[in-house]
Protein backbone atom coordinates (compact mmCIF):
# COMPACT_ATOMS: atom_id res chain seq x y z
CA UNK A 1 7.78 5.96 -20.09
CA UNK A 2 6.56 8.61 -17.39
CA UNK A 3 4.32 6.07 -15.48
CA UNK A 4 6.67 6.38 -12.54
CA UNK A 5 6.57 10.29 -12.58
CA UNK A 6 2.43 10.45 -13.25
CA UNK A 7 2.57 7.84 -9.80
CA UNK A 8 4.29 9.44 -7.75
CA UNK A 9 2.14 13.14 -8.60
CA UNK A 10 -0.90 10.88 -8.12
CA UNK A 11 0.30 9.90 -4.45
CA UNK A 12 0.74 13.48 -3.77
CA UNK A 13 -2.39 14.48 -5.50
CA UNK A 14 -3.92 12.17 -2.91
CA UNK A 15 -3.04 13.52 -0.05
CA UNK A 16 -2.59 17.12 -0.72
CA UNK A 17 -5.61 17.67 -2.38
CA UNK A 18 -8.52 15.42 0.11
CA UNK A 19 -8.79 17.89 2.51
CA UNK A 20 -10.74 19.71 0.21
CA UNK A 21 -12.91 16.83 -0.74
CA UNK A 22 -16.20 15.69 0.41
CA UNK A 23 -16.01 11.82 0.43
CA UNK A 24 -17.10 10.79 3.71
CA UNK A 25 -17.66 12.15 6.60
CA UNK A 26 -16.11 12.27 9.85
CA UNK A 27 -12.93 12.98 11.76
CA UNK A 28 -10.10 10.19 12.11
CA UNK A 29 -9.98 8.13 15.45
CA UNK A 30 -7.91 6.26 17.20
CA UNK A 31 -4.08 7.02 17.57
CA UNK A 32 -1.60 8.78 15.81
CA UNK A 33 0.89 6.04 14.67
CA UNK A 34 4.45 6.79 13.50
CA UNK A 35 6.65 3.56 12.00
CA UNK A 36 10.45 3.54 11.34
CA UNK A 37 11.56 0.37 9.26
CA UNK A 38 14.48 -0.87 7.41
CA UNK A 39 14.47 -2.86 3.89
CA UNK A 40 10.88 -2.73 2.82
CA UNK A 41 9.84 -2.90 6.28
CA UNK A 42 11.94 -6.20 7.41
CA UNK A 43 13.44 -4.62 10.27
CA UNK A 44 11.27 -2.64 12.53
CA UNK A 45 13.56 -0.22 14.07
CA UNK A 46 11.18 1.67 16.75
CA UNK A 47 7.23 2.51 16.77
CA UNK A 48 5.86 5.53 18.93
CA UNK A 49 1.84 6.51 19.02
CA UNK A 50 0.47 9.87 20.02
CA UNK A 51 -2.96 10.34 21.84
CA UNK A 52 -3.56 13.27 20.63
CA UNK A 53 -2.02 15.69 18.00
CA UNK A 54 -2.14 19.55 17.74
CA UNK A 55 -4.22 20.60 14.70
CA UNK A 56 -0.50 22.28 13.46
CA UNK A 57 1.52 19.02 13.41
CA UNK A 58 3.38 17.86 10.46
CA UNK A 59 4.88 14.49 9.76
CA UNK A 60 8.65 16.14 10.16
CA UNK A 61 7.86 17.46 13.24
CA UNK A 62 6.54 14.45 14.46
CA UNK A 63 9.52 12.83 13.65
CA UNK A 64 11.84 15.22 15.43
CA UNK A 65 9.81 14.87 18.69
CA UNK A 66 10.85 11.04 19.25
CA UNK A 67 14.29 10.99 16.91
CA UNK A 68 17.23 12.03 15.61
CA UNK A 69 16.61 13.73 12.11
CA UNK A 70 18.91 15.06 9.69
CA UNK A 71 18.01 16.52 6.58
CA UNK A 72 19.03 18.01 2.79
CA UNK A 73 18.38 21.50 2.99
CA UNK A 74 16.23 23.60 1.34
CA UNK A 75 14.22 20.58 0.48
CA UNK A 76 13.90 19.17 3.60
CA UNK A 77 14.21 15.86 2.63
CA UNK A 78 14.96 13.15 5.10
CA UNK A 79 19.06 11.70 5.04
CA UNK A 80 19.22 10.07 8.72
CA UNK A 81 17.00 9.08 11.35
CA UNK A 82 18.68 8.42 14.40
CA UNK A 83 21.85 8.10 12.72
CA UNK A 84 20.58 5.66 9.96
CA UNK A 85 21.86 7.35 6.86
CA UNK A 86 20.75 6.51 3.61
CA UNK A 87 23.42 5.25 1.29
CA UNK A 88 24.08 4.20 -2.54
CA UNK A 89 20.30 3.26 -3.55
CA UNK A 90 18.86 4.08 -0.32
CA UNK A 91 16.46 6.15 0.61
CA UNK A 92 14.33 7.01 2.97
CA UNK A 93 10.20 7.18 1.87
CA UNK A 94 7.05 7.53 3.69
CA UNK A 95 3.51 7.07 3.13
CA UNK A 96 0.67 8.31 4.97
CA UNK A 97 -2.07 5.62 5.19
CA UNK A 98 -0.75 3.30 2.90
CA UNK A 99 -0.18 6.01 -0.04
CA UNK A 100 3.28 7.42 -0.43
CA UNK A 101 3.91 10.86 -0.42
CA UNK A 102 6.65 12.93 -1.55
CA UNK A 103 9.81 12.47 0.84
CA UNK A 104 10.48 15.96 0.71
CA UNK A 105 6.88 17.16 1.99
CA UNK A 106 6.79 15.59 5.73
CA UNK A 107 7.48 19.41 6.61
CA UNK A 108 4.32 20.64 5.13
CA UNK A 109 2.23 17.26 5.20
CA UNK A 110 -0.72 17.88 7.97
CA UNK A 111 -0.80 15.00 10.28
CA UNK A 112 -4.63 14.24 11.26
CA UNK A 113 -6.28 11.75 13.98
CA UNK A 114 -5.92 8.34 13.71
CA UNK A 115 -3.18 8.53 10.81
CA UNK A 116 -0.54 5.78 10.16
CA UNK A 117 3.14 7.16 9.22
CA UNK A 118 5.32 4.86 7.92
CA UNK A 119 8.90 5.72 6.87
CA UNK A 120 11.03 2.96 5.45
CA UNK A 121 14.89 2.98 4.36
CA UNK A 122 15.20 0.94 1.31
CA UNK A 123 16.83 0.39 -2.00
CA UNK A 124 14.85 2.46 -4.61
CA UNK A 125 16.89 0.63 -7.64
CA UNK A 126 14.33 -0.70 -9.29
CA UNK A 127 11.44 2.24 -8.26
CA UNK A 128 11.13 5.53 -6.34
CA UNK A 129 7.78 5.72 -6.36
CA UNK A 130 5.76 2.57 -4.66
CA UNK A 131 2.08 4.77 -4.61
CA UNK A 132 0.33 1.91 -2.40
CA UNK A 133 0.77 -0.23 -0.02
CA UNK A 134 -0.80 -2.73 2.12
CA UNK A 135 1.37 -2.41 4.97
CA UNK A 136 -0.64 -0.15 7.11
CA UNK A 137 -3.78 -2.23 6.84
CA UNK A 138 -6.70 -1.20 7.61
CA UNK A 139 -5.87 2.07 6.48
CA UNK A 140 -6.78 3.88 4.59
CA UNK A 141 -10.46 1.82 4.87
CA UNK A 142 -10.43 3.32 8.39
CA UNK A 143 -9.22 6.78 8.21
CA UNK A 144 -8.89 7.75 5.19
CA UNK A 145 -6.57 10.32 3.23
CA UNK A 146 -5.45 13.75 3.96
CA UNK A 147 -8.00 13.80 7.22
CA UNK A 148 -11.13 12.30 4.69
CA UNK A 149 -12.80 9.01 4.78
CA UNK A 150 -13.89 7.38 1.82
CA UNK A 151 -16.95 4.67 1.39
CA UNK A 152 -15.57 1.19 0.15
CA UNK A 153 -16.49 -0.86 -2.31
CA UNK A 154 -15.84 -4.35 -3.09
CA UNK A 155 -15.87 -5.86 -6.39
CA UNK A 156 -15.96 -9.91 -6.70
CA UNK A 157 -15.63 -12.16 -9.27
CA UNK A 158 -17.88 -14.86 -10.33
CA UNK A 159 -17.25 -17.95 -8.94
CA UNK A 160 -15.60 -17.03 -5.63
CA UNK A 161 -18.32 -16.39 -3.46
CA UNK A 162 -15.94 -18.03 -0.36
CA UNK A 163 -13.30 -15.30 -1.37
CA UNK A 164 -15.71 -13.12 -1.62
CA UNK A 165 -17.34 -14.00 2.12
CA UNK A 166 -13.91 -14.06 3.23
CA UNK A 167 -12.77 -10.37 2.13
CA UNK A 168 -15.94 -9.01 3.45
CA UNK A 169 -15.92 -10.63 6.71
CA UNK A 170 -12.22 -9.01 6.91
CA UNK A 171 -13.11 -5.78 6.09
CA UNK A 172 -15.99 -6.41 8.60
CA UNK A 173 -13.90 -7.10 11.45
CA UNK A 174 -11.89 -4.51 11.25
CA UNK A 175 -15.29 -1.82 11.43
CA UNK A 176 -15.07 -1.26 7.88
CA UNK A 177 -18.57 -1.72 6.02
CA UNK A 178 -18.75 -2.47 2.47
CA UNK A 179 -21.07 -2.21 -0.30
CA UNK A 180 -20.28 -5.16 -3.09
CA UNK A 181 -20.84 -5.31 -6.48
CA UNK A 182 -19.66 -7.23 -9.83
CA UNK A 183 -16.36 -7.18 -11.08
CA UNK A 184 -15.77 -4.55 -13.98
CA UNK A 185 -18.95 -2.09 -12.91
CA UNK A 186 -16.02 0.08 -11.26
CA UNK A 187 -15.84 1.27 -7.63
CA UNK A 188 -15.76 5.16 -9.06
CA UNK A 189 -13.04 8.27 -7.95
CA UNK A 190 -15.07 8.86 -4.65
CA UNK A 191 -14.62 5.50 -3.35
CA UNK A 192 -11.44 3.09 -1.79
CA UNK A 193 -12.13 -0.37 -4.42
CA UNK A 194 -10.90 -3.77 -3.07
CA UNK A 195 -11.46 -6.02 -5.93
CA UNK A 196 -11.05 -9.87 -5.70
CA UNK A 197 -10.90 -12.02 -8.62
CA UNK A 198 -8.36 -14.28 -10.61
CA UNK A 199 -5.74 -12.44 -12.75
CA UNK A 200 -8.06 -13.17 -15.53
CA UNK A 201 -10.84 -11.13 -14.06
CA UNK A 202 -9.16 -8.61 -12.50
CA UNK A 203 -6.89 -7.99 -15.55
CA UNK A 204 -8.78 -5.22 -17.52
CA UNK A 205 -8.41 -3.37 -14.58
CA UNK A 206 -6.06 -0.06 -14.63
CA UNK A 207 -4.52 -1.12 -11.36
CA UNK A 208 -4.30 -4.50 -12.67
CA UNK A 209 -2.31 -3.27 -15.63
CA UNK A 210 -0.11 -1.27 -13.26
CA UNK A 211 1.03 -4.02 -11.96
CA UNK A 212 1.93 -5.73 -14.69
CA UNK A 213 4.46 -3.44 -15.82
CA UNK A 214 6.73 -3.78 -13.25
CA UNK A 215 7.68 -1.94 -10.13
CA UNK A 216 8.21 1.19 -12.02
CA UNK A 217 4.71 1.54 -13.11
CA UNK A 218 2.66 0.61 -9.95
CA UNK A 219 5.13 -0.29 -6.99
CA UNK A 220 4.20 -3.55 -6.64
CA UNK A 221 7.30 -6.42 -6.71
CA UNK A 222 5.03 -8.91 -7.97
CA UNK A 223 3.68 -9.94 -12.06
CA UNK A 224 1.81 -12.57 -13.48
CA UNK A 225 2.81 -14.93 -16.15
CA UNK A 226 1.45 -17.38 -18.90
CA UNK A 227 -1.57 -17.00 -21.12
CA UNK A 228 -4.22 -17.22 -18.37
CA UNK A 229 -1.81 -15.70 -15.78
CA UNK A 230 -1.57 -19.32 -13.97
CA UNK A 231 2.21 -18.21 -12.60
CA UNK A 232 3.07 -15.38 -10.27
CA UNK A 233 6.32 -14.21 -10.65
CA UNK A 234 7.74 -12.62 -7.45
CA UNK A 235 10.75 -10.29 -7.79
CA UNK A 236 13.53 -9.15 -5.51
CA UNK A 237 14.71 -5.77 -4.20
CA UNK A 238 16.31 -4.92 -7.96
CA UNK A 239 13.26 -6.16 -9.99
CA UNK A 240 14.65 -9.04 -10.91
CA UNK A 241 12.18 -12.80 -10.89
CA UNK A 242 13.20 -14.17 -6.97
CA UNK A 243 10.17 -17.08 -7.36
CA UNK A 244 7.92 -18.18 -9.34
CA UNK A 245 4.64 -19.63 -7.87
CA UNK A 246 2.25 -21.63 -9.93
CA UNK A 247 -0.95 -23.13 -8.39
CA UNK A 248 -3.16 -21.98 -5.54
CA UNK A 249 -0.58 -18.69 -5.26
CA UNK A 250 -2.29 -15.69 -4.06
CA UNK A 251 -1.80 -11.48 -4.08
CA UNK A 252 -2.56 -8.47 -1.64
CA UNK A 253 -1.49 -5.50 -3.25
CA UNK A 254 -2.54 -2.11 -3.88
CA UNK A 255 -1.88 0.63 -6.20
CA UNK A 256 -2.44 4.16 -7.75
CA UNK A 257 -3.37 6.05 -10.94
CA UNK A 258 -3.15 9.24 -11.20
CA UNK A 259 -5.21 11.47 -9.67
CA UNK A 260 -7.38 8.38 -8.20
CA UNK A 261 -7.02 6.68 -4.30
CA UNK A 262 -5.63 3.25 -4.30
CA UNK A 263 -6.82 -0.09 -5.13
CA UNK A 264 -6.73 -2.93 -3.84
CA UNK A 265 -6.68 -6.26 -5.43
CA UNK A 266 -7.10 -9.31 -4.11
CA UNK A 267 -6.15 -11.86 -6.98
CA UNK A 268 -4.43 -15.33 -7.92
CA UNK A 269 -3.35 -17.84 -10.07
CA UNK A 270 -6.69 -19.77 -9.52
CA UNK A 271 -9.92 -19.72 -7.05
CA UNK A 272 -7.60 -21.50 -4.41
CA UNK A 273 -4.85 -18.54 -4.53
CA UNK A 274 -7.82 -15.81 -4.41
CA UNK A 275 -8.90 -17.28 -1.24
CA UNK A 276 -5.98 -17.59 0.30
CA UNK A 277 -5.30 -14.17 -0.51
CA UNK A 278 -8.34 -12.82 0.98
CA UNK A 279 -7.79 -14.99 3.98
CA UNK A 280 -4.58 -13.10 4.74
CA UNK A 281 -6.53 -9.50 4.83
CA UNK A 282 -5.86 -8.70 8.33
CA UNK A 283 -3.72 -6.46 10.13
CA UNK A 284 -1.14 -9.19 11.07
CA UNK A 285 -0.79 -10.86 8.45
CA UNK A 286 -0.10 -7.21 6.04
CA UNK A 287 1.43 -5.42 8.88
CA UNK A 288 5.10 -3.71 7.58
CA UNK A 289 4.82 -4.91 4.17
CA UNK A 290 4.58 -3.14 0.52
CA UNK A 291 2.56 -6.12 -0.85
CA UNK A 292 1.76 -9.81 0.19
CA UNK A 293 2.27 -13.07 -1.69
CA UNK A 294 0.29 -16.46 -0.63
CA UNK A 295 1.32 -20.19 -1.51
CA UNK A 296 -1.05 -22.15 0.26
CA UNK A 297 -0.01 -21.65 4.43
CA UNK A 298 3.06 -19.60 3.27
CA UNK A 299 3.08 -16.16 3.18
CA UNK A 300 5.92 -14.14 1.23
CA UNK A 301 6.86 -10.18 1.91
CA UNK A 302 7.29 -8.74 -1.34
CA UNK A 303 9.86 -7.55 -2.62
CA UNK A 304 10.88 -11.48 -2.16
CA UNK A 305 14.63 -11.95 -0.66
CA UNK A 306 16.89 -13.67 -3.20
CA UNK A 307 18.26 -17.25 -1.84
CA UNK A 308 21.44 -16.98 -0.48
């Protein structure tokens, strides 16, 4: 199946193509953020922040002004930072604002105010294309993509009005406004959706269904199981089931479609696992990883690390 192809276009599609779209107004602010990580962001190896950058920065050239870069010509694709070479599996991908972009465009990928870079070494075994992620939370809410901000909505379930209060109030606090509406009436192209229901509700959802089919569909180490998806099945690096959490377990994830921004969804076994999900919507709690389990006051990174 080409779903991990069509994700990885849509990523790039993203970003390439928003600064020629009119879906919000207004320049990015704050700093410009560039993260180097190792194994799905579980080693933070350095983080530098820039003021101010000229209007013809790129993400390479970023990266050569605070490290050590070597990489595969013509294609300009990253092999070492700082003398971390990629090996076997490994690879080195970035995403711009919590969408992935094509490791082999940081030399013509525009860097604009406010942005968060994120390049990670990991294992691409059992994906090469993970088109979302929470781990630069709050973007893109805050900044948007390709120098574009986009409106957000939020779609709740019925029956979770705490979850509900809960996402919003996090969205709040981080100076994002929302506009919220019923599960299923669809957030629209123009728009960043956060959606919060049980996997029952959220499940007729394309993002939703992404999920499901594994890492190499929407980049997300996480699936649910049983008839009214009452398990969540976390997997390890490779895809395969680490965990598998039944009551009260929670998800933070976010993927892409084609041609379409992210979504988020904020889901879980039950009402209990929803809230603790949207409880953990804030910068610390995300910060540095793909997507975020809950069980109860636990939180697991995902991809989930095997027991040794």
């Amino acid at each position: 199946m080409a779903r991990r192809a069509l994700a990885t276009a849509a990523a790039l599609a993203v970003i390439a193509a928003c600064a020629g779209c009119s879906l919000g107004a207004g320049a990015g602010k704050g700093d410009v953020t560039l993260r180097i990580t190792e194994g799905f962001g579980s080693r933070t190896v350095r983080t530098v922040t820039a003021a101010r950058v000229p209007g013809s920065e790129t993400v390479l050239r970023m990266l050569r002004h605070s490290f050590t870069v070597q990489t595969r010509n013509p294609s300009g694709i990253v092999e070492s930072i700082d003398g971390q070479s990629a090996a076997g599996d490994q690879s080195w991908f970035y995403s711009v604002n919590g969408v992935q972009a094509n490791p082999g465009s940081a030399a013509t990928t525009t860097v604009h105010q406010g942005d968060s870079i994120w390049w990670d070494l990991h294992d691409g075994q059992a994906t090469d294309s993970i088109p979302a992620v929470v781990g630069s939370y709050p973007e893109p809410f805050l900044n948007g993509l390709g120098g574009k901000r986009y409106p957000t909505t939020l779609e709740c379930g019925s029956g979770l009005k705490a979850a509900c209060k809960a996402a919003t109030a996090a969205l709040n606090a981080v100076h994002i406004p929302v506009s919220s509406q019923l599960i299923g009436t669809g957030s629209g192209p123009d728009t960043l959706g956060v959606v919060v229901g049980t996997w029952p509700q959220v499940r007729p959802e394309l993002a939703a269904e992404l999920i499901q089919h594994g890492p190499g569909a929407g980049g997300v180490y996480a699936r649910f199981a049983g008839p009214d998806g009452d398990a969540l099945q976390l997997l390890g690096p490779s895809g395969e089931v680490v965990r598998t959490l039944g009551a009260g377990a929670g998800l933070v994830a976010a993927t892409a479609d084609p041609s379409e921004v992210p979504t988020w969804l904020i889901t879980g076994t039950d009402p209990a696992g929803v809230l603790a999900a949207a409880k953990a919507l804030t910068p610390q709690a995300l910060h540095n990883h793909l997507a975020l389990a809950v069980d109860g006051q636990q939180q697991v990174p995902l991809p989930a690390q095997p027991s040794s």
